[in-house]
N, C-alpha and C. Protein backbone atom coordinates (compact mmCIF):
# COMPACT_ATOMS: atom_id res chain seq x y z
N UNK A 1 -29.81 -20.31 46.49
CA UNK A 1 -29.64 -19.02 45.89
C UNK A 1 -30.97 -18.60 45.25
N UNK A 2 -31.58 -17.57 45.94
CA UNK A 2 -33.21 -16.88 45.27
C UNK A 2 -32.84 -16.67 43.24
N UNK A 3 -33.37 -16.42 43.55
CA UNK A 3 -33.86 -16.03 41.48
C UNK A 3 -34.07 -14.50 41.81
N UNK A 4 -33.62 -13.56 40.47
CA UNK A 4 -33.35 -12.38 40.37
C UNK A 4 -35.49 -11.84 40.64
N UNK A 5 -35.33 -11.24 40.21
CA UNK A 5 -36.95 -10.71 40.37
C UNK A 5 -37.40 -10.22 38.65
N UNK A 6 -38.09 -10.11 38.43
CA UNK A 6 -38.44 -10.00 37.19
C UNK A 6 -38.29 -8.16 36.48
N UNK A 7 -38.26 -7.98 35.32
CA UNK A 7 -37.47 -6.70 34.89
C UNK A 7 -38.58 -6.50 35.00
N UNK A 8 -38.83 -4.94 35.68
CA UNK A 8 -39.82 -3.79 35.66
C UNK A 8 -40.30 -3.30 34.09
N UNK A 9 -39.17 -2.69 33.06
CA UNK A 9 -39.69 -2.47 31.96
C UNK A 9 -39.62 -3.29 30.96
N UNK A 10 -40.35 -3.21 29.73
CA UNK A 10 -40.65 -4.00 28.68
C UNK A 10 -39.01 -3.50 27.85
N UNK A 11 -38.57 -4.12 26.94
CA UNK A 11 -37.18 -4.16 25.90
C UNK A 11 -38.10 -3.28 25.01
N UNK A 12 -37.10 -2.48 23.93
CA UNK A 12 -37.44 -1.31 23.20
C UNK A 12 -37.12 -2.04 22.35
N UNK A 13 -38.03 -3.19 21.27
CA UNK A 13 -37.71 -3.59 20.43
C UNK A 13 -37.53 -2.80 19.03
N UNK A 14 -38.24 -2.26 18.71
CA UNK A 14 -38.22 -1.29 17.64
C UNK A 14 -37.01 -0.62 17.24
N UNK A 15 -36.05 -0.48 18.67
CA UNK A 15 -34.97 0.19 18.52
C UNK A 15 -33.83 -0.72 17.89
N UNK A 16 -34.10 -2.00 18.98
CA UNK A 16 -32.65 -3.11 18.58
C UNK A 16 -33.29 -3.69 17.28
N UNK A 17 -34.43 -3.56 16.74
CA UNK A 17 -34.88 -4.18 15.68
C UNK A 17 -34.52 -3.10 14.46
N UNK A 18 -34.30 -1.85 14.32
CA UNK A 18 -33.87 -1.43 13.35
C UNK A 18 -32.75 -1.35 13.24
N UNK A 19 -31.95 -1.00 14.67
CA UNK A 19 -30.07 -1.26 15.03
C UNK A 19 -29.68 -2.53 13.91
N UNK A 20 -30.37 -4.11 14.21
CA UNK A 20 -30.11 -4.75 13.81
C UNK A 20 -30.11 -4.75 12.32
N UNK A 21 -31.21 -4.23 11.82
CA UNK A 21 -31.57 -4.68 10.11
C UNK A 21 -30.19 -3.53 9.46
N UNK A 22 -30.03 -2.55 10.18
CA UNK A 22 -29.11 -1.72 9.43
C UNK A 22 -27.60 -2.06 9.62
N UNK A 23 -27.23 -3.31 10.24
CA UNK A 23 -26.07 -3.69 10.60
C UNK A 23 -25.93 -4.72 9.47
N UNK A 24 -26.97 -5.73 9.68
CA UNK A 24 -27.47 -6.31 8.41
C UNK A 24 -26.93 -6.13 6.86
N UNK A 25 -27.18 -4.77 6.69
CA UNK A 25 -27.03 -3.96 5.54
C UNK A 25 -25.89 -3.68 5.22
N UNK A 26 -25.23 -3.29 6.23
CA UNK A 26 -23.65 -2.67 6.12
C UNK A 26 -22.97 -4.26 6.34
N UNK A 27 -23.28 -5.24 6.66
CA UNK A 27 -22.48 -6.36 7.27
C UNK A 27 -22.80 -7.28 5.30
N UNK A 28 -24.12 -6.97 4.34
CA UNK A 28 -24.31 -7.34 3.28
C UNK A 28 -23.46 -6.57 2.33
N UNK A 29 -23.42 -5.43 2.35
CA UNK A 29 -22.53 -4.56 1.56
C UNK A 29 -20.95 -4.62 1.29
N UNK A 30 -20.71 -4.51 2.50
CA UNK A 30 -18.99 -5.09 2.91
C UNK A 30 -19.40 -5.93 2.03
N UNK A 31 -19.71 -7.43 2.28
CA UNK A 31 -19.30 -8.71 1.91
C UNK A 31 -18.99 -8.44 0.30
N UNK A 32 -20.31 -7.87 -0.32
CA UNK A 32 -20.61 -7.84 -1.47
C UNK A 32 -19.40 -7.21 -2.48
N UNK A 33 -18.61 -6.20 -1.51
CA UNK A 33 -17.51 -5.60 -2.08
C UNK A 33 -16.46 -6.38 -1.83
N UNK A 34 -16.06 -6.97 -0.84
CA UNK A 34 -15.11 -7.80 -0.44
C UNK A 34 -15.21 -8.75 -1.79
N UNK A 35 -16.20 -9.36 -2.48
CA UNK A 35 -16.66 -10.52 -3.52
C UNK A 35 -15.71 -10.11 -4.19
N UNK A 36 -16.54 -8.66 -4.85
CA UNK A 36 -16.23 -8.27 -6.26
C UNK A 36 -14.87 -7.93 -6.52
N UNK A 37 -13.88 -7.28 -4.98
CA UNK A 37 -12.30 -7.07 -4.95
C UNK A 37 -11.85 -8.20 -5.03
N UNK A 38 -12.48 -9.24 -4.45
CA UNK A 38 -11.31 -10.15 -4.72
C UNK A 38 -11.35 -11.08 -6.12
N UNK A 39 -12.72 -10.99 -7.05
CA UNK A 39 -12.77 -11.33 -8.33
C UNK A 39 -12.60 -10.73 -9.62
N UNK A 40 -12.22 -9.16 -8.85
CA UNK A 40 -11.80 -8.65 -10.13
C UNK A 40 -10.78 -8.18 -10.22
N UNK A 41 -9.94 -8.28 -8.96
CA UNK A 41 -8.80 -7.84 -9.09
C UNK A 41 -7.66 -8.21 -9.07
N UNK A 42 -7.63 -9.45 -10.03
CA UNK A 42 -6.43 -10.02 -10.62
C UNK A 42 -6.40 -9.67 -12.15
N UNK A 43 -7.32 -8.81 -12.78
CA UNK A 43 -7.51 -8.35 -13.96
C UNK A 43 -6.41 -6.62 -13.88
N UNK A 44 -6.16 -6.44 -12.33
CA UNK A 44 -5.42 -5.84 -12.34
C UNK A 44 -4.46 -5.26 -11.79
N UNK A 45 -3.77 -6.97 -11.26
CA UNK A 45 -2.56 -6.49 -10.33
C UNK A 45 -2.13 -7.19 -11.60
N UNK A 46 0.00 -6.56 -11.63
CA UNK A 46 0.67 -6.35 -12.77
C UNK A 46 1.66 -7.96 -12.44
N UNK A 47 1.61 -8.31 -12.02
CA UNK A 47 2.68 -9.20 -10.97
C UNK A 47 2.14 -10.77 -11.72
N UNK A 48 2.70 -11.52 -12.15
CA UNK A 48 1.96 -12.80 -12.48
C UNK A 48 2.00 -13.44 -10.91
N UNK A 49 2.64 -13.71 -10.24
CA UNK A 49 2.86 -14.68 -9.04
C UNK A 49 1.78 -14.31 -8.19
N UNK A 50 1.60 -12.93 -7.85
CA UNK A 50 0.36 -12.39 -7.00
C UNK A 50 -1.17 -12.34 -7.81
N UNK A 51 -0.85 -12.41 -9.17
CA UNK A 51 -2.09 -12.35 -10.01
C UNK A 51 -2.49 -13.48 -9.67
N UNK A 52 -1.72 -14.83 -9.93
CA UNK A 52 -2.24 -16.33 -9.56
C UNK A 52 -2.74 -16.87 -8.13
N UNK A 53 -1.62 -15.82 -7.54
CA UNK A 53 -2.70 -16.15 -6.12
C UNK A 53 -4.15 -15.60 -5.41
N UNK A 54 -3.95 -14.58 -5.96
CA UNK A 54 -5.41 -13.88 -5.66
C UNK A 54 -6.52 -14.60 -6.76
N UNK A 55 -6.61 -14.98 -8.11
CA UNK A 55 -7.25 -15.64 -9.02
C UNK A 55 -7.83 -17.18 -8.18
N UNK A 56 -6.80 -17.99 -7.68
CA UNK A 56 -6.94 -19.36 -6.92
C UNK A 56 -7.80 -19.18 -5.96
N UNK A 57 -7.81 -17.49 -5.10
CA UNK A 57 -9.16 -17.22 -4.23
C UNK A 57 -10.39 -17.51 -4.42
N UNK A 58 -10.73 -17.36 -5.79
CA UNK A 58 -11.91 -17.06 -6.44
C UNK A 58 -13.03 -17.51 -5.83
N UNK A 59 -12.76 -18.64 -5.55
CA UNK A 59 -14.00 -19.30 -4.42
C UNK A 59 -14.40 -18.66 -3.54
N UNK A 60 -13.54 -18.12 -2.68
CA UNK A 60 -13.62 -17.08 -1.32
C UNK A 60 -14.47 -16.24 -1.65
N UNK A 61 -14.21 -15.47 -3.07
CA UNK A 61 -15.18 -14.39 -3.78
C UNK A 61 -16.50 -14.79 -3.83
N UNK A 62 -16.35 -15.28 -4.43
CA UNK A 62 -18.05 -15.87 -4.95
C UNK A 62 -18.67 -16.03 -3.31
N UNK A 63 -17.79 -16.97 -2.71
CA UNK A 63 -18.86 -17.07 -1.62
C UNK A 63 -18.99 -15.40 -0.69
N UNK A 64 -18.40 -14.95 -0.41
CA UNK A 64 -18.21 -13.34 -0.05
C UNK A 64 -19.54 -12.92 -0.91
N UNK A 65 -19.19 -12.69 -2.29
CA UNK A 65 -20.73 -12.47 -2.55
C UNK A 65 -21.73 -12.70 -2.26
N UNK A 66 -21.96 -14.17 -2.84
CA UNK A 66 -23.59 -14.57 -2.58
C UNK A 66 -23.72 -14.45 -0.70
N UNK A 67 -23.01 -14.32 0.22
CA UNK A 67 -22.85 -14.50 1.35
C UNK A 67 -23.58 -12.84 1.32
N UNK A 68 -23.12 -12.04 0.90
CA UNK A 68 -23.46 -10.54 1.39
C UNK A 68 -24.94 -10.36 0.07
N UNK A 69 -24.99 -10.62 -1.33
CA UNK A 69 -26.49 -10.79 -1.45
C UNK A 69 -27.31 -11.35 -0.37
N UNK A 70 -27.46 -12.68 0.29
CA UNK A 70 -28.14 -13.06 1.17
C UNK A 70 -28.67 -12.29 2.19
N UNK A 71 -27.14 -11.15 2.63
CA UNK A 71 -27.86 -10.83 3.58
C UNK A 71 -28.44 -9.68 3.40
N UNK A 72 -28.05 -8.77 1.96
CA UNK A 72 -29.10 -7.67 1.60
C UNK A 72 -30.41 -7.66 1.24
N UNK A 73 -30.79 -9.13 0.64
CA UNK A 73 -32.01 -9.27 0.40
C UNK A 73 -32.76 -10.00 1.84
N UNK A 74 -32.25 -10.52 2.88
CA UNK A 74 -32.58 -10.92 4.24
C UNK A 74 -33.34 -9.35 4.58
N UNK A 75 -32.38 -7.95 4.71
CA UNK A 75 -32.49 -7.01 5.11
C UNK A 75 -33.63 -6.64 3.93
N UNK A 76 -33.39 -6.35 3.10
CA UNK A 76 -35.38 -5.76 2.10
C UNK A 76 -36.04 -6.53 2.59
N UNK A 77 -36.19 -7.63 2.89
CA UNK A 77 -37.18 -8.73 3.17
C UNK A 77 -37.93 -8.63 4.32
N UNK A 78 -36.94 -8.11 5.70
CA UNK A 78 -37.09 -7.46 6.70
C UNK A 78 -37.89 -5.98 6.58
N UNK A 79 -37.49 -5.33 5.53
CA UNK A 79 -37.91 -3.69 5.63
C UNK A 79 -39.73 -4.14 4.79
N UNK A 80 -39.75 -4.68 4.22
CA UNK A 80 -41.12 -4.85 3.81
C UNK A 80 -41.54 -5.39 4.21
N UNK A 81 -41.30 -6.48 5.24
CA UNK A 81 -42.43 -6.85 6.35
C UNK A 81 -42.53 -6.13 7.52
N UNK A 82 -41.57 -5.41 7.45
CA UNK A 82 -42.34 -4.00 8.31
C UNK A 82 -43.04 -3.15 7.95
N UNK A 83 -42.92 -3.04 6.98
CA UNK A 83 -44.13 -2.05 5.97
C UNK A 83 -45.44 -2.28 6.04
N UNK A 84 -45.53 -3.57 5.85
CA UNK A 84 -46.91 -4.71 5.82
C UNK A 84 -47.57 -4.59 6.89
């Protein structure tokens, strides 16, 4: 079986390279909100049984956070070495 032949044009990196960093962003943001709903909001559901279970999450939160910091500061980190 021959081998394909080689691609005529060059990839538009610039394009999938900003696609990416801004997915980045929105994929850091979510998380970051996902954190903070699920750590603060046993301060205000009314229910003790559902208060305790969403509270026992807490771990999930935190990591949801620092998980979506990571990737907002990945993404600045990205935008200023493009700057550079």
């Amino acid at each position: 079986m021959p081998l394909p032949s080689a691609p005529t044009q060059k990839p538009d990196n610039a394009t999938t390279r900003s696609k990416t960093n801004n997915e980045l962003a929105i994929k850091g943001i979510l998380c970051i909100l996902i954190g903070l709903g699920v750590l603060v909001s046993p301060h205000f559901i009314s229910s003790p049984g559902m208060q305790g279970i969403v509270a026992k999450s807490s771990l999930v939160g935190w990591f949801a956070l620092v998980l979506g910091i990571a990737f907002v500061g990945l993404f600045a980190r990205r935008r200023m070495a493009a700057r550079a």
